[in-house]
PDB file of N, CA and C in Angstrom:
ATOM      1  N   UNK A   1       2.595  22.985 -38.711  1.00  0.00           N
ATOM      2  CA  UNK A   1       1.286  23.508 -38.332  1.00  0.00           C
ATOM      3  C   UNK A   1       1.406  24.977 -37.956  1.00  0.00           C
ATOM      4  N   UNK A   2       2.653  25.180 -37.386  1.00  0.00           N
ATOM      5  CA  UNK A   2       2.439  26.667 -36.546  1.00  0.00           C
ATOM      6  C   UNK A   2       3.344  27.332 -38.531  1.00  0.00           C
ATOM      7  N   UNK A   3       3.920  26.942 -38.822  1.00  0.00           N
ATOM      8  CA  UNK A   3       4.011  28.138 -40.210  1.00  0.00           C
ATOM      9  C   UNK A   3       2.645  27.819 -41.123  1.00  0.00           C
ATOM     10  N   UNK A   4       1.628  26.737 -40.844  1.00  0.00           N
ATOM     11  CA  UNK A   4       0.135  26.954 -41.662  1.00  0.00           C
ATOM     12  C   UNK A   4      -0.888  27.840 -41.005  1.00  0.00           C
ATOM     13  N   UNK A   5      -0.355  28.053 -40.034  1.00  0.00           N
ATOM     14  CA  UNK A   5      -1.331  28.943 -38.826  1.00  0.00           C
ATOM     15  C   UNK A   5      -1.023  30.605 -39.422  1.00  0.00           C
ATOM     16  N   UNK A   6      -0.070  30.322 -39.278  1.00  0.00           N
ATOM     17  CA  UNK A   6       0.866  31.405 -39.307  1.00  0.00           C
ATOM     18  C   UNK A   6       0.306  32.333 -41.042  1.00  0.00           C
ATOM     19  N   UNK A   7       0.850  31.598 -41.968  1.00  0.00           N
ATOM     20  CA  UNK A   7       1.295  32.231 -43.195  1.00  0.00           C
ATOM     21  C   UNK A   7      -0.303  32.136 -43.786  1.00  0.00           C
ATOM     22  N   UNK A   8      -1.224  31.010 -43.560  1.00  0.00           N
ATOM     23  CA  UNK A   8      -2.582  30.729 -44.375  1.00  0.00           C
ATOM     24  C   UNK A   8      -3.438  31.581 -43.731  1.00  0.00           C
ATOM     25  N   UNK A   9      -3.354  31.377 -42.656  1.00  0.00           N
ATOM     26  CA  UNK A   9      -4.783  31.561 -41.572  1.00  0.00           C
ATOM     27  C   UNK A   9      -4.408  32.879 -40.943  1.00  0.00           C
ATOM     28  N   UNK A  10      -3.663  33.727 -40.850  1.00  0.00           N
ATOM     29  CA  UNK A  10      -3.357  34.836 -40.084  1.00  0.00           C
ATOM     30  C   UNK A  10      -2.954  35.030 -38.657  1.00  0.00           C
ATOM     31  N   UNK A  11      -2.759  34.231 -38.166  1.00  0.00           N
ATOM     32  CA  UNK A  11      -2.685  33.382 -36.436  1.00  0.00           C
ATOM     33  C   UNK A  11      -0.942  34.380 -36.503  1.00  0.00           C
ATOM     34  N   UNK A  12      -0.849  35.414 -35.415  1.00  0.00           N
ATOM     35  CA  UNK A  12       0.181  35.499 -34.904  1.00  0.00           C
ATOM     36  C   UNK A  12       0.912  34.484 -34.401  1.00  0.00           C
ATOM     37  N   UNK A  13       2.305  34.532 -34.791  1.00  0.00           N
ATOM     38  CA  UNK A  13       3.459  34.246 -33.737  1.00  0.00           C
ATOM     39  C   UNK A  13       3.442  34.107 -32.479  1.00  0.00           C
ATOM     40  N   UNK A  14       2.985  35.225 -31.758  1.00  0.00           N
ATOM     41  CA  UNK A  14       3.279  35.744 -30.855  1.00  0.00           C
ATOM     42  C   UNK A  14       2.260  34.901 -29.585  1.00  0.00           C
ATOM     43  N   UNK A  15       0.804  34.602 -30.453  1.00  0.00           N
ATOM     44  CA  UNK A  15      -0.165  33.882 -29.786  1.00  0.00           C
ATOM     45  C   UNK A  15      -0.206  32.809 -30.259  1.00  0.00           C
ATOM     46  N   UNK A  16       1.096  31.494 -30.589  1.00  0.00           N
ATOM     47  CA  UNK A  16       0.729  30.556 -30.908  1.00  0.00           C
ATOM     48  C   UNK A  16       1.983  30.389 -29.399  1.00  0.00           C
ATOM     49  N   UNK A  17       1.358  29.003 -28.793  1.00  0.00           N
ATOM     50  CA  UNK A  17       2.224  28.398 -27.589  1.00  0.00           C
ATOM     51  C   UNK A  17       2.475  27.076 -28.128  1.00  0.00           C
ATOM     52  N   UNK A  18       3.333  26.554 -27.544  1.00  0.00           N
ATOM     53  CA  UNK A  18       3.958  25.198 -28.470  1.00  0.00           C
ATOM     54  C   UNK A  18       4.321  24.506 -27.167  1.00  0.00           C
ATOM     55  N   UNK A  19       4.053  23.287 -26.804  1.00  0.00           N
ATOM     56  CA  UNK A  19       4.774  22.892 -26.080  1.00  0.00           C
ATOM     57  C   UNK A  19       5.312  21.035 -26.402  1.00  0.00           C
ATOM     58  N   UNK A  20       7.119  21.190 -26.940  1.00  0.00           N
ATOM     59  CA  UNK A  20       7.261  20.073 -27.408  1.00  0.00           C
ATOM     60  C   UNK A  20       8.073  18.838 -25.928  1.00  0.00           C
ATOM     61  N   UNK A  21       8.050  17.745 -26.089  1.00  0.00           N
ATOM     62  CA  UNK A  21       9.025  16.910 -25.672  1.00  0.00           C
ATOM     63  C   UNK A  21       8.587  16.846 -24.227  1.00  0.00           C
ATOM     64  N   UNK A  22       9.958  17.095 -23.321  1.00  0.00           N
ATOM     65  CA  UNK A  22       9.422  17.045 -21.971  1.00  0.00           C
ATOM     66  C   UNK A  22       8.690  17.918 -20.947  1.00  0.00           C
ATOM     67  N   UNK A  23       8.034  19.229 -22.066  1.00  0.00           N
ATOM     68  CA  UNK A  23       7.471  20.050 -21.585  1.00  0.00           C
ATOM     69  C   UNK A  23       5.636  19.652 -21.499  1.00  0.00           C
ATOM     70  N   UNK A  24       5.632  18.683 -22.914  1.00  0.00           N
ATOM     71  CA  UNK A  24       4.559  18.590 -22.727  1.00  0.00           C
ATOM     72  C   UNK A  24       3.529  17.473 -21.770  1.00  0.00           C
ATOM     73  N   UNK A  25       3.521  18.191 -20.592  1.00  0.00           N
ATOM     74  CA  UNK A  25       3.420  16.746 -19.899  1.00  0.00           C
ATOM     75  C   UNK A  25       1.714  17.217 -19.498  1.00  0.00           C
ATOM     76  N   UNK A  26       1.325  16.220 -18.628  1.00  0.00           N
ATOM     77  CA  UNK A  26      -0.302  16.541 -18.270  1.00  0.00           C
ATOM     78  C   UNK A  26      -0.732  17.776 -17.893  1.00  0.00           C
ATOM     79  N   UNK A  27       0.115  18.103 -16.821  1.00  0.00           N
ATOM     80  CA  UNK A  27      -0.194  19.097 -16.212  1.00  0.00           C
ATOM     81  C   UNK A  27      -0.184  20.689 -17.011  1.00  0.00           C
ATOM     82  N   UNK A  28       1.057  20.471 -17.796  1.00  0.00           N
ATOM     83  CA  UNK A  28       1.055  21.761 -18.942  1.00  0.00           C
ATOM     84  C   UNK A  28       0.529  21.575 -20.172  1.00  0.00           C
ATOM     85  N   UNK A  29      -0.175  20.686 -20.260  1.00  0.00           N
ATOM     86  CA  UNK A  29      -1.267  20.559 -21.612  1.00  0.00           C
ATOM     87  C   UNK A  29      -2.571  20.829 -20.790  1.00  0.00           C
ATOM     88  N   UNK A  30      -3.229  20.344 -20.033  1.00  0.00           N
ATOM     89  CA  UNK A  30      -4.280  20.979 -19.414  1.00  0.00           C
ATOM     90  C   UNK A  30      -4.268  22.444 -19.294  1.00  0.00           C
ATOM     91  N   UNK A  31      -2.893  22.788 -18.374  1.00  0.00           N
ATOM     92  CA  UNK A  31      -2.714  23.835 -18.310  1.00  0.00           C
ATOM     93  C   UNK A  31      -3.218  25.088 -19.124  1.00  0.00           C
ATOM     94  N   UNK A  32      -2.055  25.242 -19.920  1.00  0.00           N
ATOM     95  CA  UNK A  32      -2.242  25.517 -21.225  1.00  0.00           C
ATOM     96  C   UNK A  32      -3.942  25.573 -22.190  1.00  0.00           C
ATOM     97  N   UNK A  33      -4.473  24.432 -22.362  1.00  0.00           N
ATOM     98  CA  UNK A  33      -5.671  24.426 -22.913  1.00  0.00           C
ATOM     99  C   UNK A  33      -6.479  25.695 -22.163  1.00  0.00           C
ATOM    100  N   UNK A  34      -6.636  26.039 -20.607  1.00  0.00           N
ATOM    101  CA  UNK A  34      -7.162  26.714 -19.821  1.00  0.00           C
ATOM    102  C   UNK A  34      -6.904  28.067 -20.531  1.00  0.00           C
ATOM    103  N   UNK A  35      -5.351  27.958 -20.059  1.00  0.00           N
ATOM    104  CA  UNK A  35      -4.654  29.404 -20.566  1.00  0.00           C
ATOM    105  C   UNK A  35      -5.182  30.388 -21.913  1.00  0.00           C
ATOM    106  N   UNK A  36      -5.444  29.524 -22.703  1.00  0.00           N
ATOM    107  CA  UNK A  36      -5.736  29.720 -24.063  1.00  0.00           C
ATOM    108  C   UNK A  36      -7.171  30.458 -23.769  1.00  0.00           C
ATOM    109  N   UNK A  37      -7.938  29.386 -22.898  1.00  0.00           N
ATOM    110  CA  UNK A  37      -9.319  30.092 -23.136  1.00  0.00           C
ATOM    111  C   UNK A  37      -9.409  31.363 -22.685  1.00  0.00           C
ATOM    112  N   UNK A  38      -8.450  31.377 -21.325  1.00  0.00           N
ATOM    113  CA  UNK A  38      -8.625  33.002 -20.826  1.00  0.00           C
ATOM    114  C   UNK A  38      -8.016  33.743 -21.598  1.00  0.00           C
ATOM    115  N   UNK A  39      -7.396  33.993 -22.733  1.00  0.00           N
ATOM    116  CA  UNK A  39      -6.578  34.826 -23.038  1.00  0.00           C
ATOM    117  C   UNK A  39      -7.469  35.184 -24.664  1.00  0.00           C
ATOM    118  N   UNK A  40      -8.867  34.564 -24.875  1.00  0.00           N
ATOM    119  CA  UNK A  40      -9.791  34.171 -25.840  1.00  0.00           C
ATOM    120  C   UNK A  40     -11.026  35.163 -25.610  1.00  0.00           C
ATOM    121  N   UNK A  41     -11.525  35.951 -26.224  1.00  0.00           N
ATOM    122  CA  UNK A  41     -12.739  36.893 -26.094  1.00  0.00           C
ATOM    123  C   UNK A  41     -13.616  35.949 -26.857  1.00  0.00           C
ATOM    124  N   UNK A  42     -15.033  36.565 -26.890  1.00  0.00           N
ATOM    125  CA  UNK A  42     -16.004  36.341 -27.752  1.00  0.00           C
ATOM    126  C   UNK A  42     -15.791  36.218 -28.863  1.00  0.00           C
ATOM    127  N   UNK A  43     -16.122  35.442 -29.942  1.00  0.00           N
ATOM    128  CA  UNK A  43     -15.938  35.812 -31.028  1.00  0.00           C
ATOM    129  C   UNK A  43     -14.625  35.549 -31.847  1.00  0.00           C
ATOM    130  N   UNK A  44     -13.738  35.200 -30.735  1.00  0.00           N
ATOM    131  CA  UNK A  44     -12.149  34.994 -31.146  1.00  0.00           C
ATOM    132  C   UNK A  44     -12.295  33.493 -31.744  1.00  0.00           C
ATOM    133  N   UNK A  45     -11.334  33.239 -32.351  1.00  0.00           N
ATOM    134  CA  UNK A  45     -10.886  31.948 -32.926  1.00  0.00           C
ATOM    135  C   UNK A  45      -9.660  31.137 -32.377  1.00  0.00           C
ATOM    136  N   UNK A  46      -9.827  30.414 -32.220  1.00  0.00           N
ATOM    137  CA  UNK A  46      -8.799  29.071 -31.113  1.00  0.00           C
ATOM    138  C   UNK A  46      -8.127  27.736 -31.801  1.00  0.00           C
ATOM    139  N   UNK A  47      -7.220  27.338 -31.632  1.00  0.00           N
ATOM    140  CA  UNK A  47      -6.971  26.117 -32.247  1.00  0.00           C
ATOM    141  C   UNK A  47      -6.071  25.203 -31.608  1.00  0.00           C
ATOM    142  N   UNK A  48      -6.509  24.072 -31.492  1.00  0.00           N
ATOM    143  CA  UNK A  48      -5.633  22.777 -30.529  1.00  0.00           C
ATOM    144  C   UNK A  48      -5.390  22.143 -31.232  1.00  0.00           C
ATOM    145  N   UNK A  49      -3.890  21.755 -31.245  1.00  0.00           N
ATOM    146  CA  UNK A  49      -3.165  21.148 -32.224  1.00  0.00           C
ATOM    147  C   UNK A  49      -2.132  19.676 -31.308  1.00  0.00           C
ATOM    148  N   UNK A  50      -2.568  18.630 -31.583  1.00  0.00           N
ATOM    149  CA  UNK A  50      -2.163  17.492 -30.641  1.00  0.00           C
ATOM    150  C   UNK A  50      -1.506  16.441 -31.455  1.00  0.00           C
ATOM    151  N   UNK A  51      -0.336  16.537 -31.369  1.00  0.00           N
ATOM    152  CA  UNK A  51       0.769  15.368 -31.929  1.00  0.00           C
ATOM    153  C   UNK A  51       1.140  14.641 -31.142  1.00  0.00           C
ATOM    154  N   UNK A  52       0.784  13.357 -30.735  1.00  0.00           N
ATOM    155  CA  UNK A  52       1.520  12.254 -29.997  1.00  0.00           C
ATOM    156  C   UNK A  52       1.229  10.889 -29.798  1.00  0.00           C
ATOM    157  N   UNK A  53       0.631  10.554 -28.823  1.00  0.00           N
ATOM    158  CA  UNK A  53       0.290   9.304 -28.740  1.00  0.00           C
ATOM    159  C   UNK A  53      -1.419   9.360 -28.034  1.00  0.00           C
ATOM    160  N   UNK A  54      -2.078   8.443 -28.634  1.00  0.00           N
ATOM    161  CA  UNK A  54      -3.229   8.208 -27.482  1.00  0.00           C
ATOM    162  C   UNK A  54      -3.552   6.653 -28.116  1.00  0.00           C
ATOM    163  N   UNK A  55      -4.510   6.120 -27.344  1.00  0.00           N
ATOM    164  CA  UNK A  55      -4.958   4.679 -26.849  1.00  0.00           C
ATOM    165  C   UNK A  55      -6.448   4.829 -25.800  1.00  0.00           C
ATOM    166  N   UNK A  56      -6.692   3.671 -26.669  1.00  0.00           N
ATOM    167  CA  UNK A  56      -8.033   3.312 -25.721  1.00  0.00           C
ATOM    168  C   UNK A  56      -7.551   2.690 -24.301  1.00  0.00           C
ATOM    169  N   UNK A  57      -8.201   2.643 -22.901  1.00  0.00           N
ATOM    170  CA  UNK A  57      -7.770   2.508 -21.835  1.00  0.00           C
ATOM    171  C   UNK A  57      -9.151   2.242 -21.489  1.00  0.00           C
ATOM    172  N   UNK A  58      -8.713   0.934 -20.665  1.00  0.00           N
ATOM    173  CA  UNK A  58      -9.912   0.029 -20.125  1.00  0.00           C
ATOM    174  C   UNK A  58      -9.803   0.523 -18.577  1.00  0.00           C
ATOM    175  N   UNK A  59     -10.955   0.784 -18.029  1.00  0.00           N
ATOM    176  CA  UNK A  59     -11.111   0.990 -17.057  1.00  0.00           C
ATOM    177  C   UNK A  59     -10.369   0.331 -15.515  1.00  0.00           C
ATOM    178  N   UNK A  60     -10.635  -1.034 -16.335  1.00  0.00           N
ATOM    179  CA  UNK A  60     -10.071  -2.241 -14.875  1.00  0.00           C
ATOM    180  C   UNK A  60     -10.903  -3.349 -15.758  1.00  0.00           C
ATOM    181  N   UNK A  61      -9.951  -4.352 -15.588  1.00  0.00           N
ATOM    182  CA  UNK A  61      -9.869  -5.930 -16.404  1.00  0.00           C
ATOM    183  C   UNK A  61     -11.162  -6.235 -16.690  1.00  0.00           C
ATOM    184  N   UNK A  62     -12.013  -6.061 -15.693  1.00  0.00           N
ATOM    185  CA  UNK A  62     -13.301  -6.686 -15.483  1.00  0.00           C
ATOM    186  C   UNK A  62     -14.571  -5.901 -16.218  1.00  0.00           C
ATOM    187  N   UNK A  63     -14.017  -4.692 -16.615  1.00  0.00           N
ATOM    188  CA  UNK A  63     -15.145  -3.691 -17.484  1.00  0.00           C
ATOM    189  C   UNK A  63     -15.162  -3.538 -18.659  1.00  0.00           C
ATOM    190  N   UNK A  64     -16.143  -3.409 -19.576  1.00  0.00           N
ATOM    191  CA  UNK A  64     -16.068  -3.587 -21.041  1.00  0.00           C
ATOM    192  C   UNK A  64     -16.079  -1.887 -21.017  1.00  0.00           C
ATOM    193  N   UNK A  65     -16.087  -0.679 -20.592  1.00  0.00           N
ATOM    194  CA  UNK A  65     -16.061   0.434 -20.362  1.00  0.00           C
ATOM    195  C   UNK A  65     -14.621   0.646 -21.080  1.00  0.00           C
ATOM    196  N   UNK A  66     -14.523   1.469 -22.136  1.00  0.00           N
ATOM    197  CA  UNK A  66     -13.577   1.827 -22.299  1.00  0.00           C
ATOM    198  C   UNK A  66     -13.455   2.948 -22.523  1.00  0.00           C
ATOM    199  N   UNK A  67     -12.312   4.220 -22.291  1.00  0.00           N
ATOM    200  CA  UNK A  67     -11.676   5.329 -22.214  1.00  0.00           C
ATOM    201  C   UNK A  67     -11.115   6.033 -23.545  1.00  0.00           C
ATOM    202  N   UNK A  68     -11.224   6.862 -24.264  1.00  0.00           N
ATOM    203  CA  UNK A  68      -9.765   7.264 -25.462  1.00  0.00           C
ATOM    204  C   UNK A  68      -9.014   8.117 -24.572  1.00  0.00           C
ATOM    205  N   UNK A  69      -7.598   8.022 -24.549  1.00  0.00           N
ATOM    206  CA  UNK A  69      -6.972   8.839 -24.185  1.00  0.00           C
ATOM    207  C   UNK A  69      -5.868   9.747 -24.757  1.00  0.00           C
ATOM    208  N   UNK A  70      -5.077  10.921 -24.465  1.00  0.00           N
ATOM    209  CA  UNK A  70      -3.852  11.160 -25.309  1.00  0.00           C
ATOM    210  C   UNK A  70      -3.190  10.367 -23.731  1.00  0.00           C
ATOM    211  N   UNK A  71      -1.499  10.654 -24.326  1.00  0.00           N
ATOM    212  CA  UNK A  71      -0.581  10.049 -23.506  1.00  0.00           C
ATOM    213  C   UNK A  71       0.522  11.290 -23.502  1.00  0.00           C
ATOM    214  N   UNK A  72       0.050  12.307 -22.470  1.00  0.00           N
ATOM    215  CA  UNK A  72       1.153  13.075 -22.184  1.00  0.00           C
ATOM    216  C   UNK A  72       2.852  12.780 -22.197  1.00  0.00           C
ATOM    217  N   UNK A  73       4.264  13.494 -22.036  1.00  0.00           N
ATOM    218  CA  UNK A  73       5.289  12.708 -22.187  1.00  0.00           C
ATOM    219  C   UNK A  73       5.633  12.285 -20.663  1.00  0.00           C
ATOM    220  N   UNK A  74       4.848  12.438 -20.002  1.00  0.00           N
ATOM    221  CA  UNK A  74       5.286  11.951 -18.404  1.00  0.00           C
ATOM    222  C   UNK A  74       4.260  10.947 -18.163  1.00  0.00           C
ATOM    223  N   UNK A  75       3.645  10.147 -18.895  1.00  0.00           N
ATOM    224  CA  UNK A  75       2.488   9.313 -18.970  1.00  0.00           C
ATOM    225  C   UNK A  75       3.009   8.408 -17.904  1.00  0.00           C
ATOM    226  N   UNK A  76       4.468   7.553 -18.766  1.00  0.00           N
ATOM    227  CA  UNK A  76       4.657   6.672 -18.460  1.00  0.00           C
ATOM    228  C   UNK A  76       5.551   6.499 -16.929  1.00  0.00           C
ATOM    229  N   UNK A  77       5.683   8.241 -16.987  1.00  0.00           N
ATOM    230  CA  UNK A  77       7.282   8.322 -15.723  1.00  0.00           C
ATOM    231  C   UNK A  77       6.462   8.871 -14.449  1.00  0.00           C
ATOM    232  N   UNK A  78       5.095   9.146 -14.417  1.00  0.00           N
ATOM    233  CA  UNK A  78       4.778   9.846 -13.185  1.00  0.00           C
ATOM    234  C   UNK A  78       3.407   8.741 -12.863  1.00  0.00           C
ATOM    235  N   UNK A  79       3.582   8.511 -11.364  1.00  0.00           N
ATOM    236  CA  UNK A  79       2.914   7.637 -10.919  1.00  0.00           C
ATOM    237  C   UNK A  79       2.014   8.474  -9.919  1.00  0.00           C
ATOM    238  N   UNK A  80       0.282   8.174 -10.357  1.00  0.00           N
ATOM    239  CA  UNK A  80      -0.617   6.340 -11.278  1.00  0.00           C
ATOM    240  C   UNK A  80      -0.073   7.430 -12.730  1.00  0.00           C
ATOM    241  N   UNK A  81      -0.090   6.377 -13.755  1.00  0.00           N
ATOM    242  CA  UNK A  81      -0.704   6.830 -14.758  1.00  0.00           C
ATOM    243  C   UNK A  81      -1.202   7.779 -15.193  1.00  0.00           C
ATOM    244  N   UNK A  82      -0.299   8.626 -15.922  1.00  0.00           N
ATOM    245  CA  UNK A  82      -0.716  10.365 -16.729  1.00  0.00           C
ATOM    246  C   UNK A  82      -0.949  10.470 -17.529  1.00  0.00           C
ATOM    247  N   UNK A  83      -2.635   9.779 -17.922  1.00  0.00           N
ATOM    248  CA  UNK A  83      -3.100  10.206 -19.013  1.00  0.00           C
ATOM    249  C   UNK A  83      -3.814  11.314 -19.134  1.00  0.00           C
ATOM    250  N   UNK A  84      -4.667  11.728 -20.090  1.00  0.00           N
ATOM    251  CA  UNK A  84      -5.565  12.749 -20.513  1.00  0.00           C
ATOM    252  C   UNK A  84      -6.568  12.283 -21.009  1.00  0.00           C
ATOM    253  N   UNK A  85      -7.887  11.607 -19.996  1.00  0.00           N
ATOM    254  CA  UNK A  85      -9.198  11.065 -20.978  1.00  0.00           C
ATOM    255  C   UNK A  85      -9.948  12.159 -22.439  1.00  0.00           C
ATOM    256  N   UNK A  86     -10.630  11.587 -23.339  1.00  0.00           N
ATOM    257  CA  UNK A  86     -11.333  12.396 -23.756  1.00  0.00           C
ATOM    258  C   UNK A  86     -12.523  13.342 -23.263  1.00  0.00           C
ATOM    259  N   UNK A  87     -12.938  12.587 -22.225  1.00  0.00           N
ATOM    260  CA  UNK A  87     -14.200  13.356 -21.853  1.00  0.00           C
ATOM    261  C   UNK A  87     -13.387  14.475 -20.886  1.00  0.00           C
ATOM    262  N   UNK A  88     -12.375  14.439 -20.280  1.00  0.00           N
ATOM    263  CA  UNK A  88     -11.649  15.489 -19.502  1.00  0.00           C
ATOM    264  C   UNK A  88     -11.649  16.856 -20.565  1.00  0.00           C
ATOM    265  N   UNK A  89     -10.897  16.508 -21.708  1.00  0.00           N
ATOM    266  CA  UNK A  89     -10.861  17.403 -23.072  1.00  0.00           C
ATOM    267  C   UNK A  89     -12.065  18.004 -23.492  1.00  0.00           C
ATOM    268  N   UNK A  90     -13.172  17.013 -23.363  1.00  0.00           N
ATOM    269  CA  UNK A  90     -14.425  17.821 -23.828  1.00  0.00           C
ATOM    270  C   UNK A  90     -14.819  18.978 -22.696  1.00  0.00           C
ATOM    271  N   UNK A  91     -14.812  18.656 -21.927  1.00  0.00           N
ATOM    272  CA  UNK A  91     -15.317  19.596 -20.929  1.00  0.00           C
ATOM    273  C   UNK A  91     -14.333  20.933 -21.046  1.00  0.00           C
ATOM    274  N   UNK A  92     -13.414  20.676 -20.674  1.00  0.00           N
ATOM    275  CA  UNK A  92     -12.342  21.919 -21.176  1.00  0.00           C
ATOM    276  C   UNK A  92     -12.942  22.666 -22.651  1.00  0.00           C
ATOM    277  N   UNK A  93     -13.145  21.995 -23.534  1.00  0.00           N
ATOM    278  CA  UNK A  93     -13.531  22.223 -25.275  1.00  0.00           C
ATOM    279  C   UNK A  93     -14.997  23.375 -24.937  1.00  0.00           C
ATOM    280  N   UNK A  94     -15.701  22.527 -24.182  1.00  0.00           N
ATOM    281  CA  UNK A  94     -17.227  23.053 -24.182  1.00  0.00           C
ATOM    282  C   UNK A  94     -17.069  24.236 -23.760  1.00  0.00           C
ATOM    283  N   UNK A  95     -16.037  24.574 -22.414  1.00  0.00           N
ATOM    284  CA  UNK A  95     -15.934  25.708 -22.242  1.00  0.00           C
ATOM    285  C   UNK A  95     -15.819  27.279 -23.009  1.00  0.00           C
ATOM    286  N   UNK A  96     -15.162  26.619 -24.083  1.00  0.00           N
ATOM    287  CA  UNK A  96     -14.896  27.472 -25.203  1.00  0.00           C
ATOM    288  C   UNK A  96     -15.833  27.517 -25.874  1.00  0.00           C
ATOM    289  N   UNK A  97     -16.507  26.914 -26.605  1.00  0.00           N
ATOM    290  CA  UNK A  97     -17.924  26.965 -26.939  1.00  0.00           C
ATOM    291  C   UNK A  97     -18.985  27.920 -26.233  1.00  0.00           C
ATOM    292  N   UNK A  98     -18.901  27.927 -24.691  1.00  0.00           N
ATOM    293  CA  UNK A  98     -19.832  27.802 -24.288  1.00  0.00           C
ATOM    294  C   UNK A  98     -19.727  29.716 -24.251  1.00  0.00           C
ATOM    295  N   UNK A  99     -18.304  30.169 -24.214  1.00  0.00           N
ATOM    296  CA  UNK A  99     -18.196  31.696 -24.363  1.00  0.00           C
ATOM    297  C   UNK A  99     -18.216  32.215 -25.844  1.00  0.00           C
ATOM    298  N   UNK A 100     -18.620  31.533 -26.798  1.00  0.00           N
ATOM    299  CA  UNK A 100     -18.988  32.117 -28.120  1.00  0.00           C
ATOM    300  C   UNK A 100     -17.007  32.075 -28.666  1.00  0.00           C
ATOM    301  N   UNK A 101     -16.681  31.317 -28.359  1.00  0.00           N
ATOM    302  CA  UNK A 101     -15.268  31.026 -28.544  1.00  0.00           C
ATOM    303  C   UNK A 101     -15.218  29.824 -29.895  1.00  0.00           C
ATOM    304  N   UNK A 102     -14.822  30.347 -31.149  1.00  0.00           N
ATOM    305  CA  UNK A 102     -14.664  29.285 -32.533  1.00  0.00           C
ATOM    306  C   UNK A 102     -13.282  28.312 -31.939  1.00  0.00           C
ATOM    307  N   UNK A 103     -13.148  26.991 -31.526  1.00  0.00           N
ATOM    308  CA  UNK A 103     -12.570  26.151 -31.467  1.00  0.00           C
ATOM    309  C   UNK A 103     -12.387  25.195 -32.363  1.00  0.00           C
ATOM    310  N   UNK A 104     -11.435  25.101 -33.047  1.00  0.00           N
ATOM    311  CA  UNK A 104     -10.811  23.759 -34.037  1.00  0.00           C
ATOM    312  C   UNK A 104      -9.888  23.089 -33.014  1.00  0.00           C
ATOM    313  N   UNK A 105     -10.206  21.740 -33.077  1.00  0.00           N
ATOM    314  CA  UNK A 105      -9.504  20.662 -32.287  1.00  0.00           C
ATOM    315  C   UNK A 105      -8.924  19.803 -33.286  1.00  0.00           C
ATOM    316  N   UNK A 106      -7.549  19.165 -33.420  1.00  0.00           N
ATOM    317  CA  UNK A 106      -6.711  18.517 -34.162  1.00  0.00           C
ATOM    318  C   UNK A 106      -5.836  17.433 -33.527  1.00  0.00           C
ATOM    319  N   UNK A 107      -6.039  16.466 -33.536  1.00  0.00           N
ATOM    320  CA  UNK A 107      -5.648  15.278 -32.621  1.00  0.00           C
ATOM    321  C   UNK A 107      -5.169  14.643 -33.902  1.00  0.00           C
ATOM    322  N   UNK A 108      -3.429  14.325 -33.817  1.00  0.00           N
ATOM    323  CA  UNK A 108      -2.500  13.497 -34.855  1.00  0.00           C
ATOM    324  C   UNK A 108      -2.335  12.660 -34.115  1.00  0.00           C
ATOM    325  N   UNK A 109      -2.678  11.004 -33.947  1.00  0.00           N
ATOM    326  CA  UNK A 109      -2.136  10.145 -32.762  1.00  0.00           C
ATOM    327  C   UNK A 109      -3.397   9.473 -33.286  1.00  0.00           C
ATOM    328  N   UNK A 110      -3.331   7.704 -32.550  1.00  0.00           N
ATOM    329  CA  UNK A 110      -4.197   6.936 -32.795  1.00  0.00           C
ATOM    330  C   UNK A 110      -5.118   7.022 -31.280  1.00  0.00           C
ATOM    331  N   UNK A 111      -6.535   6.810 -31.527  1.00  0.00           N
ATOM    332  CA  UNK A 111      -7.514   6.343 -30.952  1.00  0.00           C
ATOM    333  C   UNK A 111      -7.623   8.146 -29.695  1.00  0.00           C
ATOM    334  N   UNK A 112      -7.352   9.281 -30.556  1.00  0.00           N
ATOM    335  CA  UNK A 112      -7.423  10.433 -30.375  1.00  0.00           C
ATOM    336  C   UNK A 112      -8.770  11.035 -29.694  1.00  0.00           C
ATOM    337  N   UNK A 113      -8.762  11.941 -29.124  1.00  0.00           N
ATOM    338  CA  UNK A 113     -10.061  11.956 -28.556  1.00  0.00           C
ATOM    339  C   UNK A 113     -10.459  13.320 -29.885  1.00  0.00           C
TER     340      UNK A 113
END
């Protein structure tokens, strides 16, 4: 993705951030998503690129309410539970939108937000 960014689309090097393995955990994917926007003018072009895992997540046994989530890599190791809902993502997303910011969102993983 980052040499199709790169070589097709014109996307510096320099402004693409990557974060693989045990870096990418909740806190530095939120992070990060933020980062991006501030570092984003009017008019600029943005792109979120998400390889991993996600799953639908039921609220609690008793609710037909259900969640999409990704699954950061500290999902399973940091206690409650480190996921990333979708609607958390949208709100972050809208933000970018909402400053005249072109956002492409790319979710590789099942039940992706």
């Amino acid at each position: 993705i980052k040499e199709l960014l790169t070589n097709s689309f014109g996307f510096k090097q320099e402004n693409i951030k990557t974060l693989y393995d045990f870096k990418a955990t909740n806190n530095n994917i939120l992070k990060e998503i933020d980062a991006l926007r501030s570092r984003c003018k009017k008019g600029d072009i943005a792109v979120i690129y998400y390889a991993g895992h996600g799953m639908p997540f039921r609220y609690d046994k008793d609710s037909n309410q259900v969640a999409e989530v990704i699954l950061p890599s500290n999902a399973f190791i940091t206690a409650p539970f480190s996921y990333i809902q979708s609607t958390e993502l949208a709100k972050k997303f809208n933000l970018f939108v909402d400053n005249d910011i072109t956002l492409t969102t790319i979710f590789d993983c099942c039940f992706g937000s």
